[in-house]
PDB file of N, CA and C in Angstrom:
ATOM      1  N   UNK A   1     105.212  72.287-110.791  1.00  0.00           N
ATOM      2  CA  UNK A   1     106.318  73.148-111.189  1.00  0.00           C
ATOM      3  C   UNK A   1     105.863  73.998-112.366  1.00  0.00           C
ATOM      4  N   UNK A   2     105.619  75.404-112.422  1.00  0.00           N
ATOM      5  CA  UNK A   2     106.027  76.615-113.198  1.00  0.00           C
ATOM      6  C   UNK A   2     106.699  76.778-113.539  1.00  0.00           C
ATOM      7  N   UNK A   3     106.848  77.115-115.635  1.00  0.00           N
ATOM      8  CA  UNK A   3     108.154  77.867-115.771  1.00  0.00           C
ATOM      9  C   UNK A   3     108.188  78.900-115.110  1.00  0.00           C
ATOM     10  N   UNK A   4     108.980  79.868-115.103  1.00  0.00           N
ATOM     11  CA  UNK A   4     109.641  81.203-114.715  1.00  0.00           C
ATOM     12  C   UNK A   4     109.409  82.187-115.903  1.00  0.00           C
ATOM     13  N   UNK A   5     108.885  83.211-116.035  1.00  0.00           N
ATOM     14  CA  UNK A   5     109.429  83.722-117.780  1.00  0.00           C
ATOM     15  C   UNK A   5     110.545  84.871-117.105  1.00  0.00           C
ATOM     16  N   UNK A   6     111.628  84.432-118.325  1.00  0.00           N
ATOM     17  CA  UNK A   6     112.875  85.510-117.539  1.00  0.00           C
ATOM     18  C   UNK A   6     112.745  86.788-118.474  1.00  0.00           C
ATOM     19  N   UNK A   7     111.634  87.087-119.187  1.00  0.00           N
ATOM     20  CA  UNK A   7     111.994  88.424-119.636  1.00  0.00           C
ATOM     21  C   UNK A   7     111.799  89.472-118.503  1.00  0.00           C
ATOM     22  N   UNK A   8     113.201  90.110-118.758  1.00  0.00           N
ATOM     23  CA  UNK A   8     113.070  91.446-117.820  1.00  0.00           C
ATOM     24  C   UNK A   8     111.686  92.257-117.886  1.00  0.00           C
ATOM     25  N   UNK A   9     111.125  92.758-118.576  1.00  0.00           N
ATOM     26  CA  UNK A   9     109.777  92.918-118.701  1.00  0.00           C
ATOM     27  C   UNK A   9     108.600  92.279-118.264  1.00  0.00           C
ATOM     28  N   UNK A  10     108.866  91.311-118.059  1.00  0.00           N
ATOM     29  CA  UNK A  10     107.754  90.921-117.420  1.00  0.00           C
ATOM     30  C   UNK A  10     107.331  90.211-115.971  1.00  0.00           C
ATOM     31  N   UNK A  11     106.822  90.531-115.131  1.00  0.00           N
ATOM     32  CA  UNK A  11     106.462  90.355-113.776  1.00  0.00           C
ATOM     33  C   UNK A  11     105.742  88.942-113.340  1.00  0.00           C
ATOM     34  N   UNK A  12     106.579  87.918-112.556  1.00  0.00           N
ATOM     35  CA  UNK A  12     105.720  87.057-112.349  1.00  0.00           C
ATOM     36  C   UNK A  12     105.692  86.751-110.904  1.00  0.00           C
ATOM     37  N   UNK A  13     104.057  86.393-110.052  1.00  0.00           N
ATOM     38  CA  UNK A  13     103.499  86.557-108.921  1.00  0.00           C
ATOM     39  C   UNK A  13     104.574  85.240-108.599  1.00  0.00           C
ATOM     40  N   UNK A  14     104.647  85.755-107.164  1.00  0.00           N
ATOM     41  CA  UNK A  14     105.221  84.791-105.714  1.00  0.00           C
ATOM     42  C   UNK A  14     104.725  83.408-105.468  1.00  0.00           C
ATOM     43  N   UNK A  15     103.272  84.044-105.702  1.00  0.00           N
ATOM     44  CA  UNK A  15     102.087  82.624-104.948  1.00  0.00           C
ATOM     45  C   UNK A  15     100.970  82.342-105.885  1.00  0.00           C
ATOM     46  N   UNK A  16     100.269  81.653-105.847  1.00  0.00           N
ATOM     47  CA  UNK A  16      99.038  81.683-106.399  1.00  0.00           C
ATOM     48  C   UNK A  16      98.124  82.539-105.803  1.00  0.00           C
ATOM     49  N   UNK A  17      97.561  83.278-106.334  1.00  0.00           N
ATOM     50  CA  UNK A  17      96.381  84.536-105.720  1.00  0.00           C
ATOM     51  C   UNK A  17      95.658  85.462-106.995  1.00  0.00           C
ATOM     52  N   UNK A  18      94.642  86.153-105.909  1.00  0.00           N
ATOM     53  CA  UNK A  18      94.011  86.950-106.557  1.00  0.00           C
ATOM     54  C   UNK A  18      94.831  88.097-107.098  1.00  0.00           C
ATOM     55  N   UNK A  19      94.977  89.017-107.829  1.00  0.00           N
ATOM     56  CA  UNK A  19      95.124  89.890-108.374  1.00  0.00           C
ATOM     57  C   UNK A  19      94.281  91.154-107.771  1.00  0.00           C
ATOM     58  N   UNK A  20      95.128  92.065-106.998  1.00  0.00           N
ATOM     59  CA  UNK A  20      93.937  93.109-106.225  1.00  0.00           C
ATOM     60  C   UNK A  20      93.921  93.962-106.744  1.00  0.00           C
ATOM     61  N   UNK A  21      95.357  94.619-106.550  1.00  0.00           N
ATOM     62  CA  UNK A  21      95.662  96.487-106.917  1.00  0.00           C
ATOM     63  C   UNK A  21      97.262  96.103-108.222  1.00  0.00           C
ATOM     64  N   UNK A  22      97.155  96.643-108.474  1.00  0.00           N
ATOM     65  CA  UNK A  22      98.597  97.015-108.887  1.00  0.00           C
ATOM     66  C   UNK A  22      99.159  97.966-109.325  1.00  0.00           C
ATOM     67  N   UNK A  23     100.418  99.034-109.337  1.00  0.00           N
ATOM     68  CA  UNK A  23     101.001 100.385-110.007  1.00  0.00           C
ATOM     69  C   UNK A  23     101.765 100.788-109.888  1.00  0.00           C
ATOM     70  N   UNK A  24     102.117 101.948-109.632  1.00  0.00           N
ATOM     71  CA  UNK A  24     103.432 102.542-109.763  1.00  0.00           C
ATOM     72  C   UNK A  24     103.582 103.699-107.957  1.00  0.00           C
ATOM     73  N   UNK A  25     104.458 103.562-107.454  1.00  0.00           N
ATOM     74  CA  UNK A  25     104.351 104.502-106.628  1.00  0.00           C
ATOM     75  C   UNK A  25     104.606 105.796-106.832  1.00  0.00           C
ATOM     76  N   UNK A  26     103.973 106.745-106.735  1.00  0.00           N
ATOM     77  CA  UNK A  26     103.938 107.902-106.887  1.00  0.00           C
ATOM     78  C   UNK A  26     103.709 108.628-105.695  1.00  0.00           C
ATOM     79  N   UNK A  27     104.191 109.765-105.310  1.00  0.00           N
ATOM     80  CA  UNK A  27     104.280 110.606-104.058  1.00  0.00           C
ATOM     81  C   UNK A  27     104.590 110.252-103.045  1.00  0.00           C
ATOM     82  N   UNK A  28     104.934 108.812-102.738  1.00  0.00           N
ATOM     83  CA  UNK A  28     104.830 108.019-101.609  1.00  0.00           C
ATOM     84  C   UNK A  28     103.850 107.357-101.549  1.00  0.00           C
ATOM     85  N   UNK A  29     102.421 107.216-102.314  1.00  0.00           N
ATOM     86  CA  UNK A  29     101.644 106.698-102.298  1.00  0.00           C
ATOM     87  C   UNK A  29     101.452 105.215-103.676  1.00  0.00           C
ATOM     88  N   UNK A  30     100.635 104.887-102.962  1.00  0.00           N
ATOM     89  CA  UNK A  30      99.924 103.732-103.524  1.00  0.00           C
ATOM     90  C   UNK A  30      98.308 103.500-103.255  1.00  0.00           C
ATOM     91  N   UNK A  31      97.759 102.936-104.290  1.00  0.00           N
ATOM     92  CA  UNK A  31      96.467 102.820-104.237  1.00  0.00           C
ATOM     93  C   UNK A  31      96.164 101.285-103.746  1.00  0.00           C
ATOM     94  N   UNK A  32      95.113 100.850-103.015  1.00  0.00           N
ATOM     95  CA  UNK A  32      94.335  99.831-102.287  1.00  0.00           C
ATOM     96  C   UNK A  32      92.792  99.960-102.327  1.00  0.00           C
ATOM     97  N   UNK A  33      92.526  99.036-102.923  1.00  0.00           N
ATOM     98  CA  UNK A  33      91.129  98.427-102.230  1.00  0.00           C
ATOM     99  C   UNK A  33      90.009  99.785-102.473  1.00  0.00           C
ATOM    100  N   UNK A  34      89.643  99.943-103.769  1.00  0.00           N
ATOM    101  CA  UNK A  34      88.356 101.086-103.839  1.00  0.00           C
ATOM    102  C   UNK A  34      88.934 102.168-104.293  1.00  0.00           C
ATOM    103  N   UNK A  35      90.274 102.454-104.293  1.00  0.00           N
ATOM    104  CA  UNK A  35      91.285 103.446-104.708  1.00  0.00           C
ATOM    105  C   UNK A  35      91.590 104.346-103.540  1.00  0.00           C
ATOM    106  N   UNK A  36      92.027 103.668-102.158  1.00  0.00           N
ATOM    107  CA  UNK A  36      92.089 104.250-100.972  1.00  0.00           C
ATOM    108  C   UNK A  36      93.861 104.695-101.055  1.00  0.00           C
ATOM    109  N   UNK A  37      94.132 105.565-101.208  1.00  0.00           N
ATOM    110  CA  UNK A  37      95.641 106.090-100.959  1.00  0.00           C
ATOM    111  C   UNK A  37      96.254 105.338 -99.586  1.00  0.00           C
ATOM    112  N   UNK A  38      97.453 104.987 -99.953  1.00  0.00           N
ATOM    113  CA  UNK A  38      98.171 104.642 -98.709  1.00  0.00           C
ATOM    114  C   UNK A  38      99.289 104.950 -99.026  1.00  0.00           C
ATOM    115  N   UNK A  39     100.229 105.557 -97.511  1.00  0.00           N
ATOM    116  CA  UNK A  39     101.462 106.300 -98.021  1.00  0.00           C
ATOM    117  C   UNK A  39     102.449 105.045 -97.613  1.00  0.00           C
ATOM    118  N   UNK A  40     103.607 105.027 -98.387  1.00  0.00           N
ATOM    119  CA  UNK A  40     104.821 103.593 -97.970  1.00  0.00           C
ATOM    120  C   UNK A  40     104.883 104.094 -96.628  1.00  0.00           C
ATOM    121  N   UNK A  41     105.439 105.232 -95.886  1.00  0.00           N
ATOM    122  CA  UNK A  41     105.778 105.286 -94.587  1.00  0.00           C
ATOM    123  C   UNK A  41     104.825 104.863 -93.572  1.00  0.00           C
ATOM    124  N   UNK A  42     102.938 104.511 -94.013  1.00  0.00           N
ATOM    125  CA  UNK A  42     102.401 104.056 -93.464  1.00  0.00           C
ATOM    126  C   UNK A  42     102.443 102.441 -92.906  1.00  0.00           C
ATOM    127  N   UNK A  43     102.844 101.966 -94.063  1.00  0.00           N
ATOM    128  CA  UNK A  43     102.860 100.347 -94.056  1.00  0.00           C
ATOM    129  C   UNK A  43     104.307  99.686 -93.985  1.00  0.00           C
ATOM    130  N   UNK A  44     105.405 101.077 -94.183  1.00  0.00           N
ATOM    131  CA  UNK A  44     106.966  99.801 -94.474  1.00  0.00           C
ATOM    132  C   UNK A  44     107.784 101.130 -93.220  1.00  0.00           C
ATOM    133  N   UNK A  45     107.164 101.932 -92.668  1.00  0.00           N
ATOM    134  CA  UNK A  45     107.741 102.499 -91.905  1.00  0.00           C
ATOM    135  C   UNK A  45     108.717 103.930 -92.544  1.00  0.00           C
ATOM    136  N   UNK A  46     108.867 105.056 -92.286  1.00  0.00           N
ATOM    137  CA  UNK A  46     108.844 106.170 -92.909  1.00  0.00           C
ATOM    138  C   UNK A  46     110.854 106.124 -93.762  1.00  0.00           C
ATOM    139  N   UNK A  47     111.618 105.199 -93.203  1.00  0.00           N
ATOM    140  CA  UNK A  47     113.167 105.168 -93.870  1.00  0.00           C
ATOM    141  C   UNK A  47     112.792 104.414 -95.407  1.00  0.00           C
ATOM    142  N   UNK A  48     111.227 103.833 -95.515  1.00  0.00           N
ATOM    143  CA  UNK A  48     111.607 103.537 -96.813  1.00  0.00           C
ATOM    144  C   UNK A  48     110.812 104.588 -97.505  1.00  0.00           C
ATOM    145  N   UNK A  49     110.041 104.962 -98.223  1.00  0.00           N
ATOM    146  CA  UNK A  49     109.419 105.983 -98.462  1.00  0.00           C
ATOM    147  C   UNK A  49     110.294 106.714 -99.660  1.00  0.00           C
ATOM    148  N   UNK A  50     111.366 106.773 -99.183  1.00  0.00           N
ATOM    149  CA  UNK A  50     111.998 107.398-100.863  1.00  0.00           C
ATOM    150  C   UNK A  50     112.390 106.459-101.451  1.00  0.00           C
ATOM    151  N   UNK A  51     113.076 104.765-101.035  1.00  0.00           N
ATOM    152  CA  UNK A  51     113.316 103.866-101.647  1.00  0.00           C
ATOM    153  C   UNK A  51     112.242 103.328-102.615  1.00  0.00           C
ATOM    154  N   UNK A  52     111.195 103.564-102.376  1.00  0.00           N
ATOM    155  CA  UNK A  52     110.028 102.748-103.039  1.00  0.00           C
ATOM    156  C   UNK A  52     109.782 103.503-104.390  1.00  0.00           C
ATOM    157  N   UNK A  53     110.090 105.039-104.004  1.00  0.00           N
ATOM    158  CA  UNK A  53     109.548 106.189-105.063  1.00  0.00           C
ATOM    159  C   UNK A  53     109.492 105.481-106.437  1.00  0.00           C
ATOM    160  N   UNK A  54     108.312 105.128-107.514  1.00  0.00           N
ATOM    161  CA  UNK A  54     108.874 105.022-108.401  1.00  0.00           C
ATOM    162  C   UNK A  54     108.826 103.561-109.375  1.00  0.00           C
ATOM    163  N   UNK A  55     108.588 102.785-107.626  1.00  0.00           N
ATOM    164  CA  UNK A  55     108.822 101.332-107.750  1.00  0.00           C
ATOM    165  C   UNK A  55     107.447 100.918-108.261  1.00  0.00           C
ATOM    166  N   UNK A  56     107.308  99.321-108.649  1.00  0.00           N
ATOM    167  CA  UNK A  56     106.360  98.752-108.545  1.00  0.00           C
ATOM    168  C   UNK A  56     105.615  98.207-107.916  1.00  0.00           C
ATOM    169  N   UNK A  57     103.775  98.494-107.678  1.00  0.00           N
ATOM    170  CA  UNK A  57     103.904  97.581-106.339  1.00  0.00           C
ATOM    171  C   UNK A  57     102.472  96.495-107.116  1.00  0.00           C
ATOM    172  N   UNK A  58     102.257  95.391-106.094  1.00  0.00           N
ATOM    173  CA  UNK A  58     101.143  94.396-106.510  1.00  0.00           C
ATOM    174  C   UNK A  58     100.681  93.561-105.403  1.00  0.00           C
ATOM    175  N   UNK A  59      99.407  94.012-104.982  1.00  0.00           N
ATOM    176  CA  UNK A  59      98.795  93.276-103.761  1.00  0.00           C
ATOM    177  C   UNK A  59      98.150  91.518-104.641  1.00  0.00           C
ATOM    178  N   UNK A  60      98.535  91.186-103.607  1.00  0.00           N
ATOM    179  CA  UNK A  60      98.189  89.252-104.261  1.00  0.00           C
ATOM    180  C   UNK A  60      97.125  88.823-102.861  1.00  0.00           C
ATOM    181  N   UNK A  61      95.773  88.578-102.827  1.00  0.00           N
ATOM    182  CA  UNK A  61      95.264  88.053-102.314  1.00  0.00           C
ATOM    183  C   UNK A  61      95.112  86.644-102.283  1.00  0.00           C
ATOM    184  N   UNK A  62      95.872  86.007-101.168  1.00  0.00           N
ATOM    185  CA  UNK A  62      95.463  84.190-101.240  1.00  0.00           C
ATOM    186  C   UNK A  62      94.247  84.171 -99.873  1.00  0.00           C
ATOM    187  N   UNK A  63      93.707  82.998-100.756  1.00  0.00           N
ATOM    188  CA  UNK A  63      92.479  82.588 -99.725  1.00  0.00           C
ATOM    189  C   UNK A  63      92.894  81.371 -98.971  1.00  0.00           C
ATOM    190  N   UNK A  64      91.752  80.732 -98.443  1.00  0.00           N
ATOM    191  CA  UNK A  64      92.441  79.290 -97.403  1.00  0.00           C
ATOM    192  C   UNK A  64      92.951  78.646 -98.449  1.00  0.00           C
ATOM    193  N   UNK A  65      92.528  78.137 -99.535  1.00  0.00           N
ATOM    194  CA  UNK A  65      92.612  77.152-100.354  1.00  0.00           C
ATOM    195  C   UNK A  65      94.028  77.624-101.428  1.00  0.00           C
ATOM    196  N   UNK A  66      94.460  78.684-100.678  1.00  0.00           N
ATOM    197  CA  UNK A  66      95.522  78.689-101.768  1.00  0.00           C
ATOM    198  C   UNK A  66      96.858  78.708-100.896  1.00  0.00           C
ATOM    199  N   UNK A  67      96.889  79.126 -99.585  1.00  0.00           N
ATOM    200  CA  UNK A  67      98.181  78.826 -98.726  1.00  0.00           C
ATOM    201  C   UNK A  67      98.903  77.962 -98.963  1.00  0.00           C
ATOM    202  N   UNK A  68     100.510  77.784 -99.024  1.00  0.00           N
ATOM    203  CA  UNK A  68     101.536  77.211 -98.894  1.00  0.00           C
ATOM    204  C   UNK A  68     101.773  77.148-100.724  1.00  0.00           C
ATOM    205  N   UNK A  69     101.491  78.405-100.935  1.00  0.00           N
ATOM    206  CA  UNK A  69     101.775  78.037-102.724  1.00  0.00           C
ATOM    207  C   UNK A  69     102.680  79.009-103.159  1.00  0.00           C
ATOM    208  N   UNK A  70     103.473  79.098-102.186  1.00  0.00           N
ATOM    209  CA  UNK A  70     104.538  80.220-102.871  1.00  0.00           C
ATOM    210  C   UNK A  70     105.836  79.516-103.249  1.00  0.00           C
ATOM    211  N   UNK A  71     106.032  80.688-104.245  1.00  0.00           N
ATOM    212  CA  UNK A  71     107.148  80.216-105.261  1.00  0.00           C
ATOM    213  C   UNK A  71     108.119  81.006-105.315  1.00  0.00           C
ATOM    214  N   UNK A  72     109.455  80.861-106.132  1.00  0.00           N
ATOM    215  CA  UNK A  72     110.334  82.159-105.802  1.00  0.00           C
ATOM    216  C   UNK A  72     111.557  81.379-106.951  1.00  0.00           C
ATOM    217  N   UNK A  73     112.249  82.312-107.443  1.00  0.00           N
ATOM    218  CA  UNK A  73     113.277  81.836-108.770  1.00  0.00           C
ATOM    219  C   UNK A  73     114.453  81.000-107.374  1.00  0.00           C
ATOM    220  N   UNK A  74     114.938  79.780-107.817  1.00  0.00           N
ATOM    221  CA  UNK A  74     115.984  79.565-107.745  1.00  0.00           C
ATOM    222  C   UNK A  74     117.089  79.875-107.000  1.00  0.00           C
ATOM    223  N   UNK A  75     117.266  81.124-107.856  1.00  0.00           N
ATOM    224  CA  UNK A  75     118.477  82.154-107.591  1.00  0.00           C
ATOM    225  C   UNK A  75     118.049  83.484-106.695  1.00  0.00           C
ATOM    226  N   UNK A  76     117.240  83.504-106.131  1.00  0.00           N
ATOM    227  CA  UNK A  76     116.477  84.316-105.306  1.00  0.00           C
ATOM    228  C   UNK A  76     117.373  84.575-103.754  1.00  0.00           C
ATOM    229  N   UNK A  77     117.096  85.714-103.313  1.00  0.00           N
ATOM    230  CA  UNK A  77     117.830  85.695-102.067  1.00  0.00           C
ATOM    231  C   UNK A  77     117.530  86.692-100.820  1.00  0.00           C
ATOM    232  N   UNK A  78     116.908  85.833 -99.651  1.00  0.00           N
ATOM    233  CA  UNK A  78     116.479  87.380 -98.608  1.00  0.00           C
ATOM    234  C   UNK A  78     117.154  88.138 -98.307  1.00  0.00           C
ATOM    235  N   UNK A  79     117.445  89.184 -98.468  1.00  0.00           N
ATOM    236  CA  UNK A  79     118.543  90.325 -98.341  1.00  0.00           C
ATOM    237  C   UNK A  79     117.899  90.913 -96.824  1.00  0.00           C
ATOM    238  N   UNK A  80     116.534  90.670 -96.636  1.00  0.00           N
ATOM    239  CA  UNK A  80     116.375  91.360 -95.268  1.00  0.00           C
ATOM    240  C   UNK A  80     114.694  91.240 -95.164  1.00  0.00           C
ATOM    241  N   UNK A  81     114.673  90.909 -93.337  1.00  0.00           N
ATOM    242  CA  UNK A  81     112.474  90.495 -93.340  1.00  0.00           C
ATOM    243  C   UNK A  81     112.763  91.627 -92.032  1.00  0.00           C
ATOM    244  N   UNK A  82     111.498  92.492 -92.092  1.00  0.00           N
ATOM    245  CA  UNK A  82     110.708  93.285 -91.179  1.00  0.00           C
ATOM    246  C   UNK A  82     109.728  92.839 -90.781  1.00  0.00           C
ATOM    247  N   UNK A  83     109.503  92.609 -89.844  1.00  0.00           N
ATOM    248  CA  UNK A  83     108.203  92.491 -88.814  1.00  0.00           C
ATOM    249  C   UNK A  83     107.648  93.375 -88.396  1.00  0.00           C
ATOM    250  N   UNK A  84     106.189  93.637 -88.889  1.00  0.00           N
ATOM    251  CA  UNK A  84     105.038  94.712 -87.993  1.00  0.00           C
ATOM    252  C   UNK A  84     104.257  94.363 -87.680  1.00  0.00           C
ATOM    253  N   UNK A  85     104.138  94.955 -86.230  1.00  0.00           N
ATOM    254  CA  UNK A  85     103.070  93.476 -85.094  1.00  0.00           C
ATOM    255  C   UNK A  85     101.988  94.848 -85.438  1.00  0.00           C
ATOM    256  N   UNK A  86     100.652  94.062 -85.468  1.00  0.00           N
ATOM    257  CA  UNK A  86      99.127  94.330 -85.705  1.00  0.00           C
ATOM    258  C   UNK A  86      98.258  93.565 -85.768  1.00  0.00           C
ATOM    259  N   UNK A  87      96.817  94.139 -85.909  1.00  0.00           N
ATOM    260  CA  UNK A  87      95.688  92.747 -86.021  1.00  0.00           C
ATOM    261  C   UNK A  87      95.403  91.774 -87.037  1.00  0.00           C
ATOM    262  N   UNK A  88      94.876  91.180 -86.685  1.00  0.00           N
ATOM    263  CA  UNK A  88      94.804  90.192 -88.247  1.00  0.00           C
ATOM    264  C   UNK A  88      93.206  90.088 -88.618  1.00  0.00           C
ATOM    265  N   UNK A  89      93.129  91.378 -89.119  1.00  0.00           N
ATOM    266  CA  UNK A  89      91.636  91.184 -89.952  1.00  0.00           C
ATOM    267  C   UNK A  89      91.954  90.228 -91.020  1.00  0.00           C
ATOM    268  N   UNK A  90      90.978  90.088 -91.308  1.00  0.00           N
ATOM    269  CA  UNK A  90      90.538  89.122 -92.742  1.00  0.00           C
ATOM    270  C   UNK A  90      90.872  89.764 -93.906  1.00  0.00           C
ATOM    271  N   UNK A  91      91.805  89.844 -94.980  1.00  0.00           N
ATOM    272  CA  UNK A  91      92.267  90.947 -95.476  1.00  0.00           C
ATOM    273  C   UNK A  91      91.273  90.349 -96.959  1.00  0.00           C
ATOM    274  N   UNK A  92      89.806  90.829 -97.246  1.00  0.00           N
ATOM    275  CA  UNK A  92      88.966  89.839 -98.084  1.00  0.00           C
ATOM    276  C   UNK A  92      88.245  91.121 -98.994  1.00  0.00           C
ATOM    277  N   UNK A  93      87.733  91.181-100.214  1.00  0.00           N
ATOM    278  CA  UNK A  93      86.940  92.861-100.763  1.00  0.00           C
ATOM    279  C   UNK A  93      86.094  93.570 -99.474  1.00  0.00           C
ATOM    280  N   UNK A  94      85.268  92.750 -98.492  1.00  0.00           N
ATOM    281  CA  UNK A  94      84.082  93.272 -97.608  1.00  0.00           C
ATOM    282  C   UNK A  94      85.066  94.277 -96.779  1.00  0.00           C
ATOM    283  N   UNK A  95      85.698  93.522 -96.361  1.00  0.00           N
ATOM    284  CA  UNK A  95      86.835  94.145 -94.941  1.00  0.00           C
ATOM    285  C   UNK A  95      87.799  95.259 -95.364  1.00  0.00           C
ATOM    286  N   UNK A  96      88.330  95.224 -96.458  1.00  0.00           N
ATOM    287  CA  UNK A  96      88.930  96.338 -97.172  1.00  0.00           C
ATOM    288  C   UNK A  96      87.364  97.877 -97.540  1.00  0.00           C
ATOM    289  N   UNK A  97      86.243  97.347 -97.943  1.00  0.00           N
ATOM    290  CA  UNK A  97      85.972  98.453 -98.069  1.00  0.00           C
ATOM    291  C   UNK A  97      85.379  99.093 -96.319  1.00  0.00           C
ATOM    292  N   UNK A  98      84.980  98.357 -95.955  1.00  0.00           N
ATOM    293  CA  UNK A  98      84.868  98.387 -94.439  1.00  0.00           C
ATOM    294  C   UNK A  98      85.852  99.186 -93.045  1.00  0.00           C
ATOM    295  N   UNK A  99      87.160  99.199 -93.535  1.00  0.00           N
ATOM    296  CA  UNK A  99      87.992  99.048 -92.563  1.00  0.00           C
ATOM    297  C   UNK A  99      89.481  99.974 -93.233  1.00  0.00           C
ATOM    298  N   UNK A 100      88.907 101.809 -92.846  1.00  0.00           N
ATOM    299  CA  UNK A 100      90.176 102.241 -93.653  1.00  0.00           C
ATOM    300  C   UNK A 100      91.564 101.825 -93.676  1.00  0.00           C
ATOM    301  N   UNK A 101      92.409 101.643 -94.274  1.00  0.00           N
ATOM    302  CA  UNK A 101      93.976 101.289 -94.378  1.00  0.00           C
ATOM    303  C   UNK A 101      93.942 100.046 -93.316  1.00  0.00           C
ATOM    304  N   UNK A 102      93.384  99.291 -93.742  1.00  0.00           N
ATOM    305  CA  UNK A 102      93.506  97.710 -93.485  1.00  0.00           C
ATOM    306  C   UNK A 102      94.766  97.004 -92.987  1.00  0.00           C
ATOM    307  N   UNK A 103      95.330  97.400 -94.341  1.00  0.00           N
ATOM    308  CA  UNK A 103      96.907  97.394 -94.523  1.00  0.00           C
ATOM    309  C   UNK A 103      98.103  97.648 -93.659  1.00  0.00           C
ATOM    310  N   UNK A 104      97.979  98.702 -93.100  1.00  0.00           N
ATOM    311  CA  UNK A 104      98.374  99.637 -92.023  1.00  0.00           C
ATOM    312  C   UNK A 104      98.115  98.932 -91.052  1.00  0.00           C
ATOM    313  N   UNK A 105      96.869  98.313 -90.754  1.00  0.00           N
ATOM    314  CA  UNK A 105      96.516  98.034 -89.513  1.00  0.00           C
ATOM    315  C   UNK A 105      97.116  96.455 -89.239  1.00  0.00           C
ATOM    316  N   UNK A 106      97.113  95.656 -89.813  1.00  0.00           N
ATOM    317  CA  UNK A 106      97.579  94.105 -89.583  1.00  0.00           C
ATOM    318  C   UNK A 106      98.478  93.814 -89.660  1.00  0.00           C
ATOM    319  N   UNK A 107      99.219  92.769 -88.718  1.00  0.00           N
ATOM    320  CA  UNK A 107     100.790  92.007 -88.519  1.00  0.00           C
ATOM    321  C   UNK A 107     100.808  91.925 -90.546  1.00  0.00           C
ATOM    322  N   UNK A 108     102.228  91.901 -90.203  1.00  0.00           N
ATOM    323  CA  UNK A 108     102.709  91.673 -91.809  1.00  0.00           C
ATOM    324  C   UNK A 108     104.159  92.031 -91.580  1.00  0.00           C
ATOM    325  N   UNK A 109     105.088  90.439 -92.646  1.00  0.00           N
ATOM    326  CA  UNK A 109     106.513  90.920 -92.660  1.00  0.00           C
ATOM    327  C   UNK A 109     106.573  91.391 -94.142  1.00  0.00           C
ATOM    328  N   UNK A 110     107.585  92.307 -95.005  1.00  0.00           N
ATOM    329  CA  UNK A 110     108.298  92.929 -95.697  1.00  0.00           C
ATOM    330  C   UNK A 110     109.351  92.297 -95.631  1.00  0.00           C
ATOM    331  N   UNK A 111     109.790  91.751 -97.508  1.00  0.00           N
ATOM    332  CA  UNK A 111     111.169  91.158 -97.576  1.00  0.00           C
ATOM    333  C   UNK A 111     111.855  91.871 -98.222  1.00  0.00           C
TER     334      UNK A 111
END
């Protein structure tokens, strides 16, 4: 068990993981993996794209050894999961510089 820190200011990860990218969205975009632009309508589908404008975002890489380590406040609540069917590369540094918009390309839900 983790505390929580509740300052509004400050951001704390889901799971245990790596630390990849992290920033601010700007234009619709976000940066990945080498500083590869990716637009939100690429990866969350084009109705969110102005919702995100602005927002924060933070890629968390878990490896085998770190699965089933997610965490979440308490008081937390799914308001809504998207499903996007794709491949399942290895989402690892080699395969990201390897394999443009990675991201784009592999199953992944959005909560």
């Amino acid at each position: 068990l983790r505390p929580i820190d509740l300052d509004p200011d400050t951001w704390c990860s889901p799971c245990d993981g790596i630390l990849g990218e992290w920033g601010t969205v700007k234009n619709g975009s976000l940066f990945q993996a080498k500083g590869f632009p990716y637009q939100i309508e690429e990866l969350m589908g084009p109705e969110e794209s102005q919702v995100w404008e602005g927002g924060t975002y933070a890629t968390i890489r878990i490896t085998a050894n770190m699965y089933h380590r997610f965490h979440a406040p308490a008081d937390g609540r799914l308001k809504r999961l998207r499903y996007f069917s794709g491949d399942t590369w290895n989402v690892n540094p080699i395969s990201l510089k390897r394999i443009e918009k990675l991201f784009c390309k592999n199953d992944c839900f959005f909560c």
